[in-house]
Every structure is written in structure tokens, then in C-alpha cells.
C-alpha atoms as a PDB file:
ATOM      1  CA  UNK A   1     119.099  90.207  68.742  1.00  0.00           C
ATOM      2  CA  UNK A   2     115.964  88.898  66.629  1.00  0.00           C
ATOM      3  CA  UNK A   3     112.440  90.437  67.079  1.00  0.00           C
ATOM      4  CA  UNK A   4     111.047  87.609  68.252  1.00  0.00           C
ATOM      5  CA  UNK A   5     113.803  87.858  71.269  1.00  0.00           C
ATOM      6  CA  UNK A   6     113.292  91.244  71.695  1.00  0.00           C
ATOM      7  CA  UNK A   7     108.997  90.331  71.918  1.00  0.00           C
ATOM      8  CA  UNK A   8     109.411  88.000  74.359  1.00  0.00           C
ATOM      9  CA  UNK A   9     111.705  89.597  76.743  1.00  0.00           C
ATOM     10  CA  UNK A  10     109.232  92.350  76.253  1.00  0.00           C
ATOM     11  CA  UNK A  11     106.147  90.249  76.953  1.00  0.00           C
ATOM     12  CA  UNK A  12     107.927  88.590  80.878  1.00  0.00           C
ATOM     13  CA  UNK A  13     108.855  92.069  81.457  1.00  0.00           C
ATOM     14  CA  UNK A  14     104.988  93.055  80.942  1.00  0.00           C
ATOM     15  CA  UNK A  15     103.779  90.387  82.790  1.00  0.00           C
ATOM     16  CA  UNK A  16     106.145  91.134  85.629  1.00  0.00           C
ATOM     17  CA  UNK A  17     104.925  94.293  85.927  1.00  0.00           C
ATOM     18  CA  UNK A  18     101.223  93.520  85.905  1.00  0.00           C
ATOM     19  CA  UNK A  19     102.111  90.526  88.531  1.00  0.00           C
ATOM     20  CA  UNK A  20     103.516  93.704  90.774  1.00  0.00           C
ATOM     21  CA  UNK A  21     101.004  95.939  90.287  1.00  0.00           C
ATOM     22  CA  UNK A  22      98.436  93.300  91.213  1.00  0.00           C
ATOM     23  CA  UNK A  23     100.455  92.807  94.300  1.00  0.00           C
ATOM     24  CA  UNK A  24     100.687  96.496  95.150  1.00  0.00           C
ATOM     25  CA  UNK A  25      97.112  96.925  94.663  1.00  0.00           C
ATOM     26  CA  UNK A  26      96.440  94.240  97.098  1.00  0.00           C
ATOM     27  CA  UNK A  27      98.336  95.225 100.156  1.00  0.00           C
ATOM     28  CA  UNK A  28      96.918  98.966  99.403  1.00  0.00           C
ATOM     29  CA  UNK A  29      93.261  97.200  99.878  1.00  0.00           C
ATOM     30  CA  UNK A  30      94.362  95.655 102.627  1.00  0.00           C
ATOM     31  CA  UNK A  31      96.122  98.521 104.632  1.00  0.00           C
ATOM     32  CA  UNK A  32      93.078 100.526 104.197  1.00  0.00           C
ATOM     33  CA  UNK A  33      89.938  97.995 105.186  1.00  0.00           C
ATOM     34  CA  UNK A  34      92.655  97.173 108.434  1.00  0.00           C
ATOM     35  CA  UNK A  35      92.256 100.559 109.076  1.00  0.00           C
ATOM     36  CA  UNK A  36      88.507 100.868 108.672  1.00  0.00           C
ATOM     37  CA  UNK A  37      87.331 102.198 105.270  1.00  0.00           C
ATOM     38  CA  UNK A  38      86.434 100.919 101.936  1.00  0.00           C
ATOM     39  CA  UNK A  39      88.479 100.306  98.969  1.00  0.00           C
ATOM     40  CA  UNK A  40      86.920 100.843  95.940  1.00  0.00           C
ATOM     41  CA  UNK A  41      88.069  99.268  92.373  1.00  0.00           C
ATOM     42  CA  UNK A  42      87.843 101.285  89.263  1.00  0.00           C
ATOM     43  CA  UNK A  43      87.297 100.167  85.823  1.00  0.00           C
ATOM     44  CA  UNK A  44      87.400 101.832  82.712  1.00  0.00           C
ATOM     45  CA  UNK A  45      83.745 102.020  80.829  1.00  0.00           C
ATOM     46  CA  UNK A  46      84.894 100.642  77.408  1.00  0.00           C
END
């Protein structure tokens, strides 16, 4: 396998598991304001 293979399968892997973490995130929010109380996002103060 070449690097550049080895990058890229990398890279859809990392996007993949951003794309499900987004997901997660969002039925989480969703679960909780159906149920009455506030979801709040946290960021990181760079």
C-alpha cells in the first residue's frame, strides 16, 4: 500500500466518524429538549 492510499482511507474513515458523531450529538439534543430541558453545546476557548 502507498501513503497516499493509506491518507485517504484514513481521511473517509475520519470523516465518517465526525458524520456519526454529529449524528449522535443530534438525537442526544433532541431526546433531552423532548423531555423538557436544555442542551447546551460546548466549545473549546482556543
Amino acid at each position: 500500500m502507498t501513503e497516499k492510499y493509506i491518507e485517504q482511507k484514513f481521511e473517509r474513515r475520519k470523516f465518517k466518524m465526525r458524520l456519526l458523531e454529529k449524528d449522535l450529538e443530534r438525537k442526544l439534543v433532541n431526546k433531552i429538549k423532548e423531555l423538557g430541558g436544555r442542551a447546551y453545546k460546548w466549545v473549546s476557548p482556543r
